[in-house]
Protein backbone atom coordinates (compact mmCIF):
# COMPACT_ATOMS: atom_id res chain seq x y z
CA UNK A 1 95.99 120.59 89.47
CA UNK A 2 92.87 122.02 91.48
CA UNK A 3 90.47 120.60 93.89
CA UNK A 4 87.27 122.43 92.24
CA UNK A 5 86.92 124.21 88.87
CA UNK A 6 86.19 127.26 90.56
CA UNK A 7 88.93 128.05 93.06
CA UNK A 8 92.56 128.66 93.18
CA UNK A 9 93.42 126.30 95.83
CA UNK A 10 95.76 123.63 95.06
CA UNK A 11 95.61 120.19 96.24
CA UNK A 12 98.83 120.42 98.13
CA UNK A 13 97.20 123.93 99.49
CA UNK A 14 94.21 121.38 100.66
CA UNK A 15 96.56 119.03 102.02
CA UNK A 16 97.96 121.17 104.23
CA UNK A 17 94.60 122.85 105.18
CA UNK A 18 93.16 119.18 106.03
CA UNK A 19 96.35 118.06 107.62
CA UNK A 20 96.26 120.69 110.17
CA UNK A 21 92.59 120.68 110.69
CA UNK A 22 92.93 117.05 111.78
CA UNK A 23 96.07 117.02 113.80
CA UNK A 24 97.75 114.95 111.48
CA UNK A 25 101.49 113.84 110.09
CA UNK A 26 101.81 112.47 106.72
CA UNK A 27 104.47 110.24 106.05
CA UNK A 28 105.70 109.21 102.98
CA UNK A 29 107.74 106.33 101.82
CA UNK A 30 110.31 107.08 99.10
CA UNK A 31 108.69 105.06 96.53
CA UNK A 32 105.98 107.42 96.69
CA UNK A 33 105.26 109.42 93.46
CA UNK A 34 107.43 112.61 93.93
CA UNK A 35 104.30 114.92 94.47
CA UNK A 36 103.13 112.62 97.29
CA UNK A 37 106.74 113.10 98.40
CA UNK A 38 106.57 116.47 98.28
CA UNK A 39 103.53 117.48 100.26
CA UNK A 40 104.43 114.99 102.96
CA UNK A 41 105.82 115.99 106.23
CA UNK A 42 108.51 113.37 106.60
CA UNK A 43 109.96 111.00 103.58
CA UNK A 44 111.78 107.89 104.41
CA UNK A 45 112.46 104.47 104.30
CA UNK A 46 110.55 101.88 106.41
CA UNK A 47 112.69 102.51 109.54
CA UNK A 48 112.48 105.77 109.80
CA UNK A 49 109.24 106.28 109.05
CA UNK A 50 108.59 103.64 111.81
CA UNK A 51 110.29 105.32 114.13
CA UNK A 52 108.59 109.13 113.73
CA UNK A 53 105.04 106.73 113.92
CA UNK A 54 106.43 105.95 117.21
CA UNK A 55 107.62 109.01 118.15
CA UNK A 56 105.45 111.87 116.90
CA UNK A 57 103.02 113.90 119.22
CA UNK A 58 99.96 114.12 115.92
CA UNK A 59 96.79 112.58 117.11
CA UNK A 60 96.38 111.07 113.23
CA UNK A 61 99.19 109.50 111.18
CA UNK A 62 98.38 109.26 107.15
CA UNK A 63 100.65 106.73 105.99
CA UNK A 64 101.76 107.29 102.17
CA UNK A 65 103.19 104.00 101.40
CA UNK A 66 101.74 99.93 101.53
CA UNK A 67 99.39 98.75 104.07
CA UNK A 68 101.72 96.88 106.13
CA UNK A 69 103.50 100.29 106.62
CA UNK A 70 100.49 101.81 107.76
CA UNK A 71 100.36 98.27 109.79
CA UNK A 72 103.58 99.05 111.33
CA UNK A 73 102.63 102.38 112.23
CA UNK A 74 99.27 101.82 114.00
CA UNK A 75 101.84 98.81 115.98
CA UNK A 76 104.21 101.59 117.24
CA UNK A 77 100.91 104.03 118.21
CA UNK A 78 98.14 102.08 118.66
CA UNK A 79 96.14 104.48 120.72
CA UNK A 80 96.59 106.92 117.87
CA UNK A 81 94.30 106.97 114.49
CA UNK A 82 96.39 105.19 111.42
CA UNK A 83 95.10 106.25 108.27
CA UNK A 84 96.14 104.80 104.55
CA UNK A 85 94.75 106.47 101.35
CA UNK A 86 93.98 103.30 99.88
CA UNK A 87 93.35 100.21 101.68
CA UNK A 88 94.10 98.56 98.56
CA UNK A 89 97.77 99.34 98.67
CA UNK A 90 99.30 95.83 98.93
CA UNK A 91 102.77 94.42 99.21
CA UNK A 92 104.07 91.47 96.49
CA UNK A 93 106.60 90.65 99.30
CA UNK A 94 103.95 90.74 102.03
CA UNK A 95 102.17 88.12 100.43
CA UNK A 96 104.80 85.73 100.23
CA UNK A 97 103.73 84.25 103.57
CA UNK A 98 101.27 84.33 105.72
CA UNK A 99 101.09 83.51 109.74
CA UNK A 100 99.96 79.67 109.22
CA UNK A 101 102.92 79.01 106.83
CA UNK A 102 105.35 80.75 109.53
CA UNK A 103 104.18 78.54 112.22
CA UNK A 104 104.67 75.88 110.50
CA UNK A 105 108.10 76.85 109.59
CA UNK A 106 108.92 77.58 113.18
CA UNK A 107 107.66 74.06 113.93
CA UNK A 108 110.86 72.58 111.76
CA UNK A 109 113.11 74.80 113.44
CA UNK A 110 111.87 74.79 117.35
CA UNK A 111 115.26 76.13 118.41
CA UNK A 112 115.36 78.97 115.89
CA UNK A 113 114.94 82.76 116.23
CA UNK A 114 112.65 84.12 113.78
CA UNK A 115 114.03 87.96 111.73
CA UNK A 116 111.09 89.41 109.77
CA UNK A 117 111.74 91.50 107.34
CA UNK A 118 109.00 94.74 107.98
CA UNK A 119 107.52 94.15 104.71
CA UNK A 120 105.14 91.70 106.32
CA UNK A 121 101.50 91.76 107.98
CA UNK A 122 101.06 92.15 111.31
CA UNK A 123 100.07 88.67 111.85
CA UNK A 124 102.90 87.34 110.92
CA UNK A 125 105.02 89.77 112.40
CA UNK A 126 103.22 88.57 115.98
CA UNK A 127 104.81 85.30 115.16
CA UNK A 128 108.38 86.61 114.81
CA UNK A 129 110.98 87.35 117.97
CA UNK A 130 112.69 90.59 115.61
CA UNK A 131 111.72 92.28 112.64
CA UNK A 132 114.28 94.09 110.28
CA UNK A 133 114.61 96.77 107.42
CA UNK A 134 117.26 96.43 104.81
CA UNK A 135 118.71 99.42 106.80
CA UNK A 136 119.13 97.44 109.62
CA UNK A 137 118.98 93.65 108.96
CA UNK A 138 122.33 92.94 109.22
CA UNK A 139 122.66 94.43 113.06
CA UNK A 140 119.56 92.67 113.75
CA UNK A 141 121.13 89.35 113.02
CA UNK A 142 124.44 90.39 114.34
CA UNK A 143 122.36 90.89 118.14
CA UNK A 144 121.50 87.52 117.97
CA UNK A 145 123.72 84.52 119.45
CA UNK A 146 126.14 83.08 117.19
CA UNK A 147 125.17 79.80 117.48
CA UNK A 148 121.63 80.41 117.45
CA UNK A 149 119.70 79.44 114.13
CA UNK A 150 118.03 82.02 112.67
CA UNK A 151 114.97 81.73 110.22
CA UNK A 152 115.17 84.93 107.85
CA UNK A 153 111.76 85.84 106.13
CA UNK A 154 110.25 86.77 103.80
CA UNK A 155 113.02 88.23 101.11
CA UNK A 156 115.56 85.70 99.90
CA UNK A 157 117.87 88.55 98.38
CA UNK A 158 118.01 90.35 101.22
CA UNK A 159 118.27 87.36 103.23
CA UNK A 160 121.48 86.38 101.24
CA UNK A 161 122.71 89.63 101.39
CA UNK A 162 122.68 89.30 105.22
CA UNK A 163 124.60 86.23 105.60
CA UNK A 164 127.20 87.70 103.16
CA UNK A 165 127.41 90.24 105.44
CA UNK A 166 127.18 88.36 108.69
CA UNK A 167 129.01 85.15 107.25
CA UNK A 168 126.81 82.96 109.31
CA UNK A 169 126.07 79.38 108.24
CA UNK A 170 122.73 78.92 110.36
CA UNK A 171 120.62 81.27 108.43
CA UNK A 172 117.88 79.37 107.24
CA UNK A 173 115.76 81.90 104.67
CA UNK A 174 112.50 82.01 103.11
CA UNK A 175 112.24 82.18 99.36
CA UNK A 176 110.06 85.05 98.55
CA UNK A 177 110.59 88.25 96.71
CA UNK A 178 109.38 91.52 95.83
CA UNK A 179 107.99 91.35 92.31
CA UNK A 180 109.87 94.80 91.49
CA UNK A 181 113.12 94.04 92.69
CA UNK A 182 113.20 90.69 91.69
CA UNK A 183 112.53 91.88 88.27
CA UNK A 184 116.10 94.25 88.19
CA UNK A 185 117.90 91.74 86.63
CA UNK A 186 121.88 90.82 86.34
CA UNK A 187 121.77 91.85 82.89
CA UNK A 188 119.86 94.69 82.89
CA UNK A 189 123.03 95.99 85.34
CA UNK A 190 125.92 94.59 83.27
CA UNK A 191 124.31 96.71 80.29
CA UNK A 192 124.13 99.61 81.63
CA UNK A 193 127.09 99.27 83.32
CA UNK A 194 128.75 99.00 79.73
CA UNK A 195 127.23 101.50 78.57
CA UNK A 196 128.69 103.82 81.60
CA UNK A 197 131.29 102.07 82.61
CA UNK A 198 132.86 105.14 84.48
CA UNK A 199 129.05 105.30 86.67
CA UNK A 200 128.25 104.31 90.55
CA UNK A 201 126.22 101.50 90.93
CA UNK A 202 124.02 101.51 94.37
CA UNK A 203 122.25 98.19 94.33
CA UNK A 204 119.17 97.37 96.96
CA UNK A 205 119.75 94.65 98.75
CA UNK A 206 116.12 92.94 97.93
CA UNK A 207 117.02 93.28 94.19
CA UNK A 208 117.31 90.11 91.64
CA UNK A 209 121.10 91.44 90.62
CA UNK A 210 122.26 92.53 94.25
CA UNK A 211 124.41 88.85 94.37
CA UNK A 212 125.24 88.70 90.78
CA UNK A 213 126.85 92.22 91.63
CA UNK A 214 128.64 91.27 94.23
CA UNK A 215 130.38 88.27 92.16
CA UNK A 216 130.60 90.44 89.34
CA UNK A 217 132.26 93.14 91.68
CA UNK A 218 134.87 90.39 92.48
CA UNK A 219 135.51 89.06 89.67
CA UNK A 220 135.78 92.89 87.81
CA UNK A 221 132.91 92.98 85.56
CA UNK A 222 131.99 95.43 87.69
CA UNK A 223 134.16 98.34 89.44
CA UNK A 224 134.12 96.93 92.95
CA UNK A 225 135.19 100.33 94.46
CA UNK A 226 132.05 102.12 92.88
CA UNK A 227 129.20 98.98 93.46
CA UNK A 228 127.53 99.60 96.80
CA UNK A 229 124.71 97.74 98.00
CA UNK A 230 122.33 99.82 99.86
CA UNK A 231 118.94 100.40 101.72
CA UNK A 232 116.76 103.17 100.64
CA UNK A 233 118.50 105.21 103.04
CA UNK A 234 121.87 104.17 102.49
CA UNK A 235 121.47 105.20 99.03
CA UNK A 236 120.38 108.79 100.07
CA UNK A 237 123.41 109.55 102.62
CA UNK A 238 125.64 107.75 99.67
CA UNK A 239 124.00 110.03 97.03
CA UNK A 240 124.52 113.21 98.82
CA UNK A 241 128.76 113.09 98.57
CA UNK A 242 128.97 111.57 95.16
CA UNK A 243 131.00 113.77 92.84
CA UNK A 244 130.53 111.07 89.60
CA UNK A 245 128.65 112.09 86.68
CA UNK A 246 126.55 109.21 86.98
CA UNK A 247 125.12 106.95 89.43
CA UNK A 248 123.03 103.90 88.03
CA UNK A 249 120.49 102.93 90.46
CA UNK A 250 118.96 99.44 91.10
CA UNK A 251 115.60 100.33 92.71
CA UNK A 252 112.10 101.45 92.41
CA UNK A 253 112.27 103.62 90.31
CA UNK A 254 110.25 106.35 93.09
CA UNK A 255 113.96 106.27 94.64
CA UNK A 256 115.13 108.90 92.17
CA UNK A 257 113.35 111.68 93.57
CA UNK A 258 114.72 112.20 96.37
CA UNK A 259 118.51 111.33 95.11
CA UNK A 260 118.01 114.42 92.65
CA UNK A 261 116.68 116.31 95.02
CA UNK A 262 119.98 115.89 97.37
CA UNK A 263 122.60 115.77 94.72
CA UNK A 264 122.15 118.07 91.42
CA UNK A 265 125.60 117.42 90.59
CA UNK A 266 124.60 113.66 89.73
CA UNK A 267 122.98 112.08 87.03
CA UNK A 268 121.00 109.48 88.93
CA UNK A 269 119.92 106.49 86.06
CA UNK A 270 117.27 103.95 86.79
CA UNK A 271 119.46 100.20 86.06
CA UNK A 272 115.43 98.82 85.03
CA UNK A 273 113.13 102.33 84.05
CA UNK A 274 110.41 99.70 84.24
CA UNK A 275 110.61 98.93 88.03
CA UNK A 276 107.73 100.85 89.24
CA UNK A 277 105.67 99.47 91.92
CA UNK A 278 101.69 99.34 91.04
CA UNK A 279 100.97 99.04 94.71
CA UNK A 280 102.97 102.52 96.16
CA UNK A 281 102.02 104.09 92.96
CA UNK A 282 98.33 103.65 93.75
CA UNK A 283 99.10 106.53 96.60
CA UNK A 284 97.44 109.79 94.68
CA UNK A 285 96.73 113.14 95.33
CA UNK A 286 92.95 112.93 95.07
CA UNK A 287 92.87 109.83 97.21
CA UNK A 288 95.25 111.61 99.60
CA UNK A 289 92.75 114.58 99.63
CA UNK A 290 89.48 112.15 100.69
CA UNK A 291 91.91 110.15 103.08
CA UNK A 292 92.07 113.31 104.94
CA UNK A 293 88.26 114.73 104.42
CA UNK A 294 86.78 111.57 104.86
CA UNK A 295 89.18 109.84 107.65
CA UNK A 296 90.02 106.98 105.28
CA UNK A 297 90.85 104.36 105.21
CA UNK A 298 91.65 103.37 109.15
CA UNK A 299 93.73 100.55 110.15
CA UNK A 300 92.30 97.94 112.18
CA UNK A 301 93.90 95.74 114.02
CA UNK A 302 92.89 92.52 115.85
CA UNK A 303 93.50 92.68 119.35
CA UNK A 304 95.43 89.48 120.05
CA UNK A 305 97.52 90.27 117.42
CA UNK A 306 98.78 93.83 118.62
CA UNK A 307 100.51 93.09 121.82
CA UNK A 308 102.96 90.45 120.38
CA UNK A 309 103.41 91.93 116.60
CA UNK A 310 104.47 95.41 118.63
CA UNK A 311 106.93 93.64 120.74
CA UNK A 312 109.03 92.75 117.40
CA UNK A 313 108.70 96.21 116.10
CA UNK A 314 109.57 97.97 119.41
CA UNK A 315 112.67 95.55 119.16
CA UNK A 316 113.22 96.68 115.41
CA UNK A 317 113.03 100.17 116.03
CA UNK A 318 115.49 100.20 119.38
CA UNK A 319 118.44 98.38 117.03
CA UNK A 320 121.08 100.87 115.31
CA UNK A 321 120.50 104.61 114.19
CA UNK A 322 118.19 106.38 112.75
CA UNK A 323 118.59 106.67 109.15
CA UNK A 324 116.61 108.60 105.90
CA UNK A 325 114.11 110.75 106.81
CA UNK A 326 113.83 114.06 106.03
């Protein structure tokens, strides 16, 4: 692919060229399609990618991923310009709630410390004391007093798969889901499982099957020592040791990239082909190119919101290691 009929320069060539010209980072989630992936400067999951927004001398950060990414970004550096190819790059998750429906959920629970997941807006992240990646989640919870109740939101599969983990009883969670995830189903992963019943299984943590494969772990429908539930990242440090011929992989389906990109040795299998998100996938190279030509589109954020919505991130960001960037 070109930018112009008439010229040799590719887009990635253009990228580049632009990039530099306006003294800015891209950053790319690893859902991304793997040519956005590619021509970015750092790929990642949420929490890394948060923390080289917060970190990174460029005057202009071009977020490659959904808008409360590029949310999350403009948080960490808000004296800095936050750019998203498309504003219209949502978040199923993200929607789940919104900041009226948290306060009133905080009302019920007056007592209660409040974990947001990242994937949520900024507004309701103003409303929260923590927020969390999958990466992370379950040392977030773990910093917070025993006996204090927690309210988990928005993912209820990740939110179970933190109180496995922690094996705390006052975890109150909110039942939303990512469409995508939700949609990796228990069967989908006891088929192919069948199928290769001699293959890995790393499971996401916000999938629909992540419990199911836990019980079916334990009760040996599934190999226990090869079923591994992992963030983004945890999948990528897991992927790069693997020795298996097979790994089936319970994800978005962008995930693969980078896992065959670490590990050639691997045949990395998607447990649902299908799981594709529309909203990362609307991330492409033409609107990357006018993003960076045209300065578009900025994040804006409302003053009153910014102050307290950074406090959770900063608080997000400071909590265990650094984990899947490139």
């Amino acid at each position: 692919m070109t930018i112009g009929q008439n010229t040799a320069i590719t887009w990635q060539d253009e990228v580049r060229r632009l990039a530099q010209e306006r003294d800015a980072v891209i950053l790319a989630h690893n859902y991304q399609e793997p040519a956005i992936q590619d021509v970015a400067d750092h790929v990642g999951d949420s929490l890394a990618l948060s923390r080289i927004a917060a970190e990174t001398d460029a005057s202009t950060i071009v977020f490659c991923g959904v808008h409360f990414m590029a949310e999350t970004a403009k948080l960490l550096s808000p004296d800095k310009t936050v750019l998203i190819p498309t504003a219209q790059a949502g978040c199923s998750l993200a929607d789940t709630i919104d900041a009226d429906q948290l306060r009133a959920w905080k009302a019920e629970h007056p007592d209660a410390a409040v974990v947001a997941y990242v994937n949520t807006t900024a507004a309701v992240k103003a409303e929260a004391d923590v927020c969390c990646t999958s990466s992370n989640a379950v040392e977030v919870v773990n910093s917070i007093p025993a006996d204090q109740p927690i309210l988990f939101l928005p993912d209820q599969f990740l939110g179970a798969h933190v109180r496995r983990q922690t094996g705390r009883d006052n975890i109150e969670v909110w039942m939303g889901e990512c469409h995508v995830h939700a949609g990796i189903s228990a069967a989908d992963l006891r088929a192919q499982v069948a199928a290769d019943p001699e293959a890995e299984v790393l499971v996401h943590p916000e999938c629909g099957c992540a419990s199911s494969a836990i019980w079916l772990a334990g009760v040996g429908d599934l190999p226990a020592e090869r079923t591994h539930i992992l963030s983004t990242a945890g999948m990528l440090d897991t992927a790069r040791d693997l020795t298996s011929k097979t790994a089936l992989i319970a994800t978005e389906i962008g995930m693969l990239h980078q896992l065959r990109k670490v590990n050639q040795r691997t045949n990395f299998v998607p447990v649902n082909p299908k799981a594709s998100c529309r909203f990362m996938k609307m991330i492409t190279p033409e609107l990357l190119v006018r993003c960076l030509r045209g300065g578009r589109d900025e994040i804006q954020l409302p003053p009153e919101i910014v102050e307290r919505a950074r406090r959770s991130v900063e608080r997000m960001v400071a909590i265990g290691k650094p984990a899947g960037a490139r």
